[in-house]
PDB file of N, CA and C in Angstrom:
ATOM      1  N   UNK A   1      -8.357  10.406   8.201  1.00  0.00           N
ATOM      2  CA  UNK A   1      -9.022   9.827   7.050  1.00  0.00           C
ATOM      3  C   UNK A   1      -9.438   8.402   7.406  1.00  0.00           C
ATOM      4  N   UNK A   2     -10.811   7.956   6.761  1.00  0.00           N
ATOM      5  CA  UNK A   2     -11.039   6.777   7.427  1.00  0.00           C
ATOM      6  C   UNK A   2     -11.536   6.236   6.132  1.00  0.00           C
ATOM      7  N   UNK A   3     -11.359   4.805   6.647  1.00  0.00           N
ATOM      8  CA  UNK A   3     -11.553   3.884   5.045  1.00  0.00           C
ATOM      9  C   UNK A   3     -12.206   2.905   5.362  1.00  0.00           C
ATOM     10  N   UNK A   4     -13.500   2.555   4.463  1.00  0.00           N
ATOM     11  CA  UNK A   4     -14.553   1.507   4.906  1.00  0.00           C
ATOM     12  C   UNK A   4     -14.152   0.333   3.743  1.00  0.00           C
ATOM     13  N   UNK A   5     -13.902  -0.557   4.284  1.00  0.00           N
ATOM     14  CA  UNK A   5     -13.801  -1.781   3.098  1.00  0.00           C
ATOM     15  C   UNK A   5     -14.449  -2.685   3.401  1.00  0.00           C
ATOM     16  N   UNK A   6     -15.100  -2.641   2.125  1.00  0.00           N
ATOM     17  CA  UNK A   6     -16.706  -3.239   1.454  1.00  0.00           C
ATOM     18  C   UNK A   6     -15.811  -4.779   1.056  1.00  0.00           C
ATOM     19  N   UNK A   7     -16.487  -5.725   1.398  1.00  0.00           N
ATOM     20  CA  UNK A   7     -16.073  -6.967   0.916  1.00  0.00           C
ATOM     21  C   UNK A   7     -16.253  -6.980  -0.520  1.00  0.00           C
ATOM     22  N   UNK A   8     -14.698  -7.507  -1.111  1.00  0.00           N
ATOM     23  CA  UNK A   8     -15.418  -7.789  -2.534  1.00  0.00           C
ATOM     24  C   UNK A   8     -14.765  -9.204  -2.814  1.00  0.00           C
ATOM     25  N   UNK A   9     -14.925  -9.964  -3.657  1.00  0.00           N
ATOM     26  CA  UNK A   9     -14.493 -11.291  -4.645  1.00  0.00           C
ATOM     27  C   UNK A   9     -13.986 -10.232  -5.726  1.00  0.00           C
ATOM     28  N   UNK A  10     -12.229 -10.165  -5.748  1.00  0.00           N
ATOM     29  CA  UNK A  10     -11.864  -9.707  -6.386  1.00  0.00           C
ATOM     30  C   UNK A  10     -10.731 -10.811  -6.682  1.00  0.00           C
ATOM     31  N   UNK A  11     -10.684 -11.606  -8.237  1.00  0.00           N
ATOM     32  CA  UNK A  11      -9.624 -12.225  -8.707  1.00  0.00           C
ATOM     33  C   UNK A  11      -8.251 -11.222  -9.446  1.00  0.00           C
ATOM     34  N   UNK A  12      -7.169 -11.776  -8.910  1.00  0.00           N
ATOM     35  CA  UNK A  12      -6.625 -10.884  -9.682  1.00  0.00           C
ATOM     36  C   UNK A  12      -6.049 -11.573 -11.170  1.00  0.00           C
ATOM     37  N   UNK A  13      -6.015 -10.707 -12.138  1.00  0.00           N
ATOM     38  CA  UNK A  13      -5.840 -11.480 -13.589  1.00  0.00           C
ATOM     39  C   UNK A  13      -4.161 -11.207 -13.312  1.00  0.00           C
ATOM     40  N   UNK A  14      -3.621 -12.267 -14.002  1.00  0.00           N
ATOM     41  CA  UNK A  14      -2.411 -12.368 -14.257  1.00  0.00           C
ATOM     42  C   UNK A  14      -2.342 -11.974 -16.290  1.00  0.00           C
ATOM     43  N   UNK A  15      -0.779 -11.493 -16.264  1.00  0.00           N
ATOM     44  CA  UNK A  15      -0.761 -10.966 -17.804  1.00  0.00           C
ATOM     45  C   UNK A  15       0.964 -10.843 -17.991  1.00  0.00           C
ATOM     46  N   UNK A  16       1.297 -11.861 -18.980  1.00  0.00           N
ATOM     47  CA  UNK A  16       2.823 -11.426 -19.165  1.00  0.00           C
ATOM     48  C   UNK A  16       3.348 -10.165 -19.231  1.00  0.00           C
ATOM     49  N   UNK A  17       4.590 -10.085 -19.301  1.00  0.00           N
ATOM     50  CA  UNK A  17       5.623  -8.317 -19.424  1.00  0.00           C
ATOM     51  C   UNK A  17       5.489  -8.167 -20.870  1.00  0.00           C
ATOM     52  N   UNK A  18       5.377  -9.133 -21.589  1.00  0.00           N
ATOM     53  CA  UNK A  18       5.119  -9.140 -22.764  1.00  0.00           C
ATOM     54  C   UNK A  18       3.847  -8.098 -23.444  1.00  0.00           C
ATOM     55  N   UNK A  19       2.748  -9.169 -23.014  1.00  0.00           N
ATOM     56  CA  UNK A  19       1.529  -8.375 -23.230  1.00  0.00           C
ATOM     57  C   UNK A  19       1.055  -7.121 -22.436  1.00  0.00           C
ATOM     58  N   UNK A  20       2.143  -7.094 -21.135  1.00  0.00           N
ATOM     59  CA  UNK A  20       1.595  -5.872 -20.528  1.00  0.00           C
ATOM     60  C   UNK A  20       1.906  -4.745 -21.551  1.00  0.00           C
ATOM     61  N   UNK A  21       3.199  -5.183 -21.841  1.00  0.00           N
ATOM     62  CA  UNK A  21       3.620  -4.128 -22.304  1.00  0.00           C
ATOM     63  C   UNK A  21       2.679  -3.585 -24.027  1.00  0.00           C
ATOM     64  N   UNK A  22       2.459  -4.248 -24.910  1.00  0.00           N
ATOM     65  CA  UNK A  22       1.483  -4.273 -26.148  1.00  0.00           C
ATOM     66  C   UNK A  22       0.233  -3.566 -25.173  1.00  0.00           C
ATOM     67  N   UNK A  23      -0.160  -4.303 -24.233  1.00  0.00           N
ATOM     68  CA  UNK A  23      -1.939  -3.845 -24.247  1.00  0.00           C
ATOM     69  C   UNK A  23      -1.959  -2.634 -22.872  1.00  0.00           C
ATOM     70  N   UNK A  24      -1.002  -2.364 -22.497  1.00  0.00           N
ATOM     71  CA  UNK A  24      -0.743  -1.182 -21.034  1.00  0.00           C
ATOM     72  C   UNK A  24      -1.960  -0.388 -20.963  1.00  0.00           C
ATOM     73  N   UNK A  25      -2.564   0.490 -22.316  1.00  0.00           N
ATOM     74  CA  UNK A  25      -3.918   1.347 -21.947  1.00  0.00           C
ATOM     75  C   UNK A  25      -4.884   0.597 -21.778  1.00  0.00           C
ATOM     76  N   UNK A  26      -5.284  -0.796 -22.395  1.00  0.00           N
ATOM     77  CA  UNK A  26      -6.151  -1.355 -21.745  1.00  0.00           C
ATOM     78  C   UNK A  26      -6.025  -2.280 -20.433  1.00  0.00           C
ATOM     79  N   UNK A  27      -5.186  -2.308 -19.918  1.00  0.00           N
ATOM     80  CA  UNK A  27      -5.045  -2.749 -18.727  1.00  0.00           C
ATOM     81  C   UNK A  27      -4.960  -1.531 -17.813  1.00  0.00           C
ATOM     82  N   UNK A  28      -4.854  -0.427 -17.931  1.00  0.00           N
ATOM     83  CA  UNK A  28      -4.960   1.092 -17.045  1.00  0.00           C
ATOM     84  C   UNK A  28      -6.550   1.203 -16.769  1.00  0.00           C
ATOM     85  N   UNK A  29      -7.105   0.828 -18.507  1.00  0.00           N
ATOM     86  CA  UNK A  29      -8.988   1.137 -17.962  1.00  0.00           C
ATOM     87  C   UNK A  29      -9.336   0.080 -17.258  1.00  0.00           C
ATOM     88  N   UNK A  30      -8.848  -1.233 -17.225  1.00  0.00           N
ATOM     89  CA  UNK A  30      -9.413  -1.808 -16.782  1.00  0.00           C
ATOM     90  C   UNK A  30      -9.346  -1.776 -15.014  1.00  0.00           C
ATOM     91  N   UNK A  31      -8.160  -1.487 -14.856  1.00  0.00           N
ATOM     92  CA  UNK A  31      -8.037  -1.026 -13.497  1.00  0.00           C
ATOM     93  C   UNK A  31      -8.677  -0.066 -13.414  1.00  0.00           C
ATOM     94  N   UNK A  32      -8.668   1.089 -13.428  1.00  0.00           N
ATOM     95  CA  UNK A  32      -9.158   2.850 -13.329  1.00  0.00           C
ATOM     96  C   UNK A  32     -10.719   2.612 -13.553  1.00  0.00           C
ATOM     97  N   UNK A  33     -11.688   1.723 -14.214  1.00  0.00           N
ATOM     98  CA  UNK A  33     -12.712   1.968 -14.680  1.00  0.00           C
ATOM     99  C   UNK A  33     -13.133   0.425 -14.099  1.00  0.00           C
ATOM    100  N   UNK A  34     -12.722  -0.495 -14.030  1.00  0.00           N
ATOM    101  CA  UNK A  34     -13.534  -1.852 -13.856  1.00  0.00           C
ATOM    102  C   UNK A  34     -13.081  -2.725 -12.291  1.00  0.00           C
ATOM    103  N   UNK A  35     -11.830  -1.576 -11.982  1.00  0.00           N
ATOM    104  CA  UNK A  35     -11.802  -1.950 -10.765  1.00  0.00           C
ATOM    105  C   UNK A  35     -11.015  -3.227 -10.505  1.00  0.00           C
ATOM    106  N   UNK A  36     -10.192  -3.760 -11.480  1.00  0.00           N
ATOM    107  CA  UNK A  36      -9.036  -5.070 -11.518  1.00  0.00           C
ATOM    108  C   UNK A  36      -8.263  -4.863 -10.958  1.00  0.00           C
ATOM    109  N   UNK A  37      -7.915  -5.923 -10.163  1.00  0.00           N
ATOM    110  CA  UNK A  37      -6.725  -6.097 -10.217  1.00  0.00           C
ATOM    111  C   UNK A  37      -5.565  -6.715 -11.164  1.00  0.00           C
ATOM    112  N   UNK A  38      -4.628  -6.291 -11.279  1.00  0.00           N
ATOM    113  CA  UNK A  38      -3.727  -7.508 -12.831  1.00  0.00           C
ATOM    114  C   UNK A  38      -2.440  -7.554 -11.940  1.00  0.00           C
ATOM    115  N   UNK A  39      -1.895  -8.669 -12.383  1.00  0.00           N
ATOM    116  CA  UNK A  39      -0.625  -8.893 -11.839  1.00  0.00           C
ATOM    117  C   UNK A  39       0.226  -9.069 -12.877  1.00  0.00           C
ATOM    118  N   UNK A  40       1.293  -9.091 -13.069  1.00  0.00           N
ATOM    119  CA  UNK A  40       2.106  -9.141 -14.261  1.00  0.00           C
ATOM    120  C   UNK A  40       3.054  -9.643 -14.074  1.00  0.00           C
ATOM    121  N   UNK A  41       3.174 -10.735 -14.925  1.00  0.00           N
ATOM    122  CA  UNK A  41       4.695 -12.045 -14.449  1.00  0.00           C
ATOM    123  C   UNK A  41       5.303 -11.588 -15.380  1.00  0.00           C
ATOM    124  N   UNK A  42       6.757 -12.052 -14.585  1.00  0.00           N
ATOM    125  CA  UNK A  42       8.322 -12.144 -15.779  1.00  0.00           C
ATOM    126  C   UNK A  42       8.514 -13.450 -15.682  1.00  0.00           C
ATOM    127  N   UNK A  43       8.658 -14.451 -16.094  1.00  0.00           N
ATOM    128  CA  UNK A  43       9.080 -15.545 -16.068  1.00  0.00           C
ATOM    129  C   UNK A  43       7.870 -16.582 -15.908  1.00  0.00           C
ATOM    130  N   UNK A  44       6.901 -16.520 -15.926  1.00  0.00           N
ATOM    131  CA  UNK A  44       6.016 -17.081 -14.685  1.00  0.00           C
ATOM    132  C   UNK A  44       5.999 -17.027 -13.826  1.00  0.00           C
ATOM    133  N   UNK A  45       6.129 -15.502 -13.164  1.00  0.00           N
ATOM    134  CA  UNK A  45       6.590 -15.578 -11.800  1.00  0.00           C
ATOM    135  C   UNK A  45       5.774 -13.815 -11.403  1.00  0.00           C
ATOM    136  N   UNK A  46       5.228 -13.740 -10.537  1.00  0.00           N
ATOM    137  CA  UNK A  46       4.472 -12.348 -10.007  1.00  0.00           C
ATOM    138  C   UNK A  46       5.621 -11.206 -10.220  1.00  0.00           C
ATOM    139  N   UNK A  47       5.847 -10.583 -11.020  1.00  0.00           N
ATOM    140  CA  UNK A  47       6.612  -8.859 -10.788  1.00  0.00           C
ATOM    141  C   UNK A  47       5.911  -8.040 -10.436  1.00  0.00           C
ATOM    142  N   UNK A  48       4.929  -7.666 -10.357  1.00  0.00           N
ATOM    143  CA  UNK A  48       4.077  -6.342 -10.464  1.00  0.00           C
ATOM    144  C   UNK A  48       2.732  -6.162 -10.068  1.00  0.00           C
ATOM    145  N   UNK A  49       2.352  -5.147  -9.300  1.00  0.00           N
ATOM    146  CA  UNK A  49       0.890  -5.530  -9.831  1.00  0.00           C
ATOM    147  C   UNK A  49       0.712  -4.211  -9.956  1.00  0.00           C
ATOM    148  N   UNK A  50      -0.613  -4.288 -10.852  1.00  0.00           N
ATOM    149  CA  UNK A  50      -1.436  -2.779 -11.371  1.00  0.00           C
ATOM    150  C   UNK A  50      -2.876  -2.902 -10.364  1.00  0.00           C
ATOM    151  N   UNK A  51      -2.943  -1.958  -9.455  1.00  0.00           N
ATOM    152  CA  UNK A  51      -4.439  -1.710  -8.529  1.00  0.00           C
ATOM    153  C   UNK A  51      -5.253  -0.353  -8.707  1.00  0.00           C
ATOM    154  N   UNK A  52      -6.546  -0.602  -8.885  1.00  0.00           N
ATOM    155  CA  UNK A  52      -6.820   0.438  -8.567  1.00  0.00           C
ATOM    156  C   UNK A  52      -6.019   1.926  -7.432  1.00  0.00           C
ATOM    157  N   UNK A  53      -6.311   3.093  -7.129  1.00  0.00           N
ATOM    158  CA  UNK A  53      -5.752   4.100  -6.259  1.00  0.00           C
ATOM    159  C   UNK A  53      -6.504   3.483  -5.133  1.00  0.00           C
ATOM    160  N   UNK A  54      -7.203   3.139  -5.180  1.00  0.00           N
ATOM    161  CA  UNK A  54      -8.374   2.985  -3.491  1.00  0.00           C
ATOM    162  C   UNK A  54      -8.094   2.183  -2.913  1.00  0.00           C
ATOM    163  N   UNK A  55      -7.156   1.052  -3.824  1.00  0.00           N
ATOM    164  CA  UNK A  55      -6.523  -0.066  -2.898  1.00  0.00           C
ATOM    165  C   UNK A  55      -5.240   0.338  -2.581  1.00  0.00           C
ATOM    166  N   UNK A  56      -4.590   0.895  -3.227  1.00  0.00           N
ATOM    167  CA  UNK A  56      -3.494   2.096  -2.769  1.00  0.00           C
ATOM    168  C   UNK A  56      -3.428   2.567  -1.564  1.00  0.00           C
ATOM    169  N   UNK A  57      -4.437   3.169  -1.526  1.00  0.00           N
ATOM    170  CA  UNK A  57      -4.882   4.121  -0.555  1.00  0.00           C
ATOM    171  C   UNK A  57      -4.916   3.743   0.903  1.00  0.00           C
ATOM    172  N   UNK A  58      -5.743   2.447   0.832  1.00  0.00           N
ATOM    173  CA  UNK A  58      -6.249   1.351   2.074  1.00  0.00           C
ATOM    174  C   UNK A  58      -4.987   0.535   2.351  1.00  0.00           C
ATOM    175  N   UNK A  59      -3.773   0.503   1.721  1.00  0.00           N
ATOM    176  CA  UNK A  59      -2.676  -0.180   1.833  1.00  0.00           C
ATOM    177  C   UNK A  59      -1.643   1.108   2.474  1.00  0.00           C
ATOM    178  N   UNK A  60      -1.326   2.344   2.006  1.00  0.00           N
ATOM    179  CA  UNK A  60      -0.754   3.541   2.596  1.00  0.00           C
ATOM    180  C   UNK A  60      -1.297   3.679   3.902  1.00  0.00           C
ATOM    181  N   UNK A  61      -2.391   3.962   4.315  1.00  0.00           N
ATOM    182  CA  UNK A  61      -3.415   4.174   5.353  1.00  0.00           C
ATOM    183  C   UNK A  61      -3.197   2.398   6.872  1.00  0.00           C
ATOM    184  N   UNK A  62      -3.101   1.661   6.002  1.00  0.00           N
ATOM    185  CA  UNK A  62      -2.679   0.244   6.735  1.00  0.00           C
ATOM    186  C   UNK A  62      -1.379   0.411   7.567  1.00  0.00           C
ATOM    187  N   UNK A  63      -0.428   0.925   6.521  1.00  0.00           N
ATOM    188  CA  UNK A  63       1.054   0.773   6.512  1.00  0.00           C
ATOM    189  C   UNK A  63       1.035   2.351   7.792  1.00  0.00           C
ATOM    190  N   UNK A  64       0.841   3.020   7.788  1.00  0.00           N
ATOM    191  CA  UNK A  64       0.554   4.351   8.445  1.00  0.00           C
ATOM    192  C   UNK A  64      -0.055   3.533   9.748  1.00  0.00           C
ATOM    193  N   UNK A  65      -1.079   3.159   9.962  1.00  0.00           N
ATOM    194  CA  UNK A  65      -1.576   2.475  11.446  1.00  0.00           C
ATOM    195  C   UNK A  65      -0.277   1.863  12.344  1.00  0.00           C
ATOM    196  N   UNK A  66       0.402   0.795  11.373  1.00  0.00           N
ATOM    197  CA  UNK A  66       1.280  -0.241  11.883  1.00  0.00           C
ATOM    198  C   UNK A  66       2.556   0.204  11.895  1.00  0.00           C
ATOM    199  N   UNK A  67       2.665   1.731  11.441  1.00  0.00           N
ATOM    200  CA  UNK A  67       4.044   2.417  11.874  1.00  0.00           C
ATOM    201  C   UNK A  67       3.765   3.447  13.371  1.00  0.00           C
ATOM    202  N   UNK A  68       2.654   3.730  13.498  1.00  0.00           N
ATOM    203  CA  UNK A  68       1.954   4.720  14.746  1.00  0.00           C
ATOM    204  C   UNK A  68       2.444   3.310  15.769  1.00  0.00           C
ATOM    205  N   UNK A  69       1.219   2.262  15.468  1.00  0.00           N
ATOM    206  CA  UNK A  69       1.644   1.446  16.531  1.00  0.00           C
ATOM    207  C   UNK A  69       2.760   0.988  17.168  1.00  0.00           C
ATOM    208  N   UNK A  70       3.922   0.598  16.099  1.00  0.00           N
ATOM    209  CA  UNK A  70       5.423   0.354  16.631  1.00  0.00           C
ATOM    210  C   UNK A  70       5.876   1.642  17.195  1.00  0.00           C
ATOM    211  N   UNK A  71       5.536   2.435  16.793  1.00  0.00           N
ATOM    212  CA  UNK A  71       6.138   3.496  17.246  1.00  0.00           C
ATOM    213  C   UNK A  71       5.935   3.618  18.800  1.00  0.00           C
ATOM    214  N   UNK A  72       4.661   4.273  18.952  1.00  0.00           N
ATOM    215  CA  UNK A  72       4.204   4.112  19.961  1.00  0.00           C
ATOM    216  C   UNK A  72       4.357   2.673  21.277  1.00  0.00           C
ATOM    217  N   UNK A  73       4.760   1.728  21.060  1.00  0.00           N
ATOM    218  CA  UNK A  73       5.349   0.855  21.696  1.00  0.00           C
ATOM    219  C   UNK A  73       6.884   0.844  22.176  1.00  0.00           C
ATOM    220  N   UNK A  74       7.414   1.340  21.226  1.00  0.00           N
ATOM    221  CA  UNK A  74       8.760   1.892  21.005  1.00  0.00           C
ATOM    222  C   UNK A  74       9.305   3.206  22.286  1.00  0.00           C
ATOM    223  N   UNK A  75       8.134   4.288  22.163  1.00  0.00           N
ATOM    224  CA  UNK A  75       8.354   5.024  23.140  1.00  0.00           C
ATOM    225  C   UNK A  75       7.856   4.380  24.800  1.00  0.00           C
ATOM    226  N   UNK A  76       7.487   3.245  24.742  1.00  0.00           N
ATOM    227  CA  UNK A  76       7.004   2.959  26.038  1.00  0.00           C
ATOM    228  C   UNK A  76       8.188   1.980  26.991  1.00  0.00           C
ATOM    229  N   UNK A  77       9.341   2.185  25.868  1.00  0.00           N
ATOM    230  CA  UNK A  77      10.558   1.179  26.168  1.00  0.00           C
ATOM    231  C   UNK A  77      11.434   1.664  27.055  1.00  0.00           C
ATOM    232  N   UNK A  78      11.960   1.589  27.778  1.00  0.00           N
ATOM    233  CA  UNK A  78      13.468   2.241  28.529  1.00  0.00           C
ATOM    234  C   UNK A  78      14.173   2.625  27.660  1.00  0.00           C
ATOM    235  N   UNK A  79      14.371   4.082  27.822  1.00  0.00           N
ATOM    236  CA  UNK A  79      15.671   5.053  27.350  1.00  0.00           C
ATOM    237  C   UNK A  79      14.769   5.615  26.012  1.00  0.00           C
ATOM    238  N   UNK A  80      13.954   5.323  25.513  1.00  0.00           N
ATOM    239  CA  UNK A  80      13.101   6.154  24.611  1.00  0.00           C
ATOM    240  C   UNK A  80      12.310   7.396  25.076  1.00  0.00           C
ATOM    241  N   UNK A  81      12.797   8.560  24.584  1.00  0.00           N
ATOM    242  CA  UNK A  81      11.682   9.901  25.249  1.00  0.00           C
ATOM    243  C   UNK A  81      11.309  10.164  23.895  1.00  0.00           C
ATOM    244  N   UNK A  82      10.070  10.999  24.446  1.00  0.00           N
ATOM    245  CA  UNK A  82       9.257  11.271  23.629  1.00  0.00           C
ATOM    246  C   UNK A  82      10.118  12.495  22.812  1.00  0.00           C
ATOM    247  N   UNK A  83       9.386  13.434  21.277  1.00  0.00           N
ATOM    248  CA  UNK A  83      10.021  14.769  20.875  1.00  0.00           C
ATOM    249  C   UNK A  83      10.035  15.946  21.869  1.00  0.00           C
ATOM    250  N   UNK A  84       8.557  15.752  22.082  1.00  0.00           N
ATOM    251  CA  UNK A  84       8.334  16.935  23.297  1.00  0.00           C
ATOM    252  C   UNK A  84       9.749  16.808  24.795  1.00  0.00           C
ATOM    253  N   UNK A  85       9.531  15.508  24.998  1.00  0.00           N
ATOM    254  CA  UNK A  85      10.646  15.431  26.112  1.00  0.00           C
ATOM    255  C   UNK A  85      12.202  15.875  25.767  1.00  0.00           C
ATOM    256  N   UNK A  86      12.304  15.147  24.720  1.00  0.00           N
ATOM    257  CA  UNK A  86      13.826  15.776  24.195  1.00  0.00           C
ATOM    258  C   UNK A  86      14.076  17.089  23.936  1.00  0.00           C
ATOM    259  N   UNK A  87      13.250  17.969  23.560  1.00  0.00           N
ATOM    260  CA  UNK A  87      12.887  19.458  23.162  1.00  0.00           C
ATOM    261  C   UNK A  87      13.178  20.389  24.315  1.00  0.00           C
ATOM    262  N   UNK A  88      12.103  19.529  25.608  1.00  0.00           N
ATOM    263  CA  UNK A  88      12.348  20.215  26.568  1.00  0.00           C
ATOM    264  C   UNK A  88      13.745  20.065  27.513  1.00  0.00           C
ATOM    265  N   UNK A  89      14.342  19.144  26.867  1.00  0.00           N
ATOM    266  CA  UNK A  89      15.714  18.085  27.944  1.00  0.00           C
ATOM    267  C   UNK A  89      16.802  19.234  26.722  1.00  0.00           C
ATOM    268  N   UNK A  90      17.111  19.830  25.354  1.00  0.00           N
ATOM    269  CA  UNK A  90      17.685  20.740  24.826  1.00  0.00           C
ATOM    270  C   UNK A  90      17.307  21.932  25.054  1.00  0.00           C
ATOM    271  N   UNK A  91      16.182  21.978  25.639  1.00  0.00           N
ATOM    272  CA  UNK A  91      15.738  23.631  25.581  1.00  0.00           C
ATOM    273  C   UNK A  91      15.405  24.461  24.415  1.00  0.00           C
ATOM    274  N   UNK A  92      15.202  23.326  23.575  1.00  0.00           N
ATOM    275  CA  UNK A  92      14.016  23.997  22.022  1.00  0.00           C
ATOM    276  C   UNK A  92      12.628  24.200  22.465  1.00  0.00           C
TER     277      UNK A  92
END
């Protein structure tokens, strides 16, 4: 799966636990339909954020690259074998 990211100027709105909680369906469309980001403080302070899925997506897909890569560095270390090698070193 491949993911093209389009530059955007995206601010993210901040919104108390308070009001998240009173206005939650309109902060869902506004994500789902207008494409916000919102962040949501407890204290004055960042807890949460609400993103669109597509930034989801491009963040899962990120996190997935930079686990292949360690990985793959990982097997290039002394005393690391590969599955296939171990498979064949048990005789599975």
């Amino acid at each position: 799966m491949r993911y093209y990211i389009e530059e955007r100027d995206i601010a993210m709105t901040k919104v108390s636990m308070t009001k998240a909680r009173h206005d939650f369906t309109d902060i869902a469309n506004r994500v789902m339909f207008g494409d916000e980001r919102i962040c949501i403080e407890k204290n004055n302070k960042p807890a949460v954020a609400v993103v669109p899925v597509e930034d989801l997506e491009i963040l899962e897909a990120l996190e997935d690259k930079i686990d292949l890569e360690e990985a793959l560095k990982m097997l290039k270390k002394p005393g690391f074998i590969s599955l296939k090698a171990l498979k064949k070193k048990l005789g599975i």
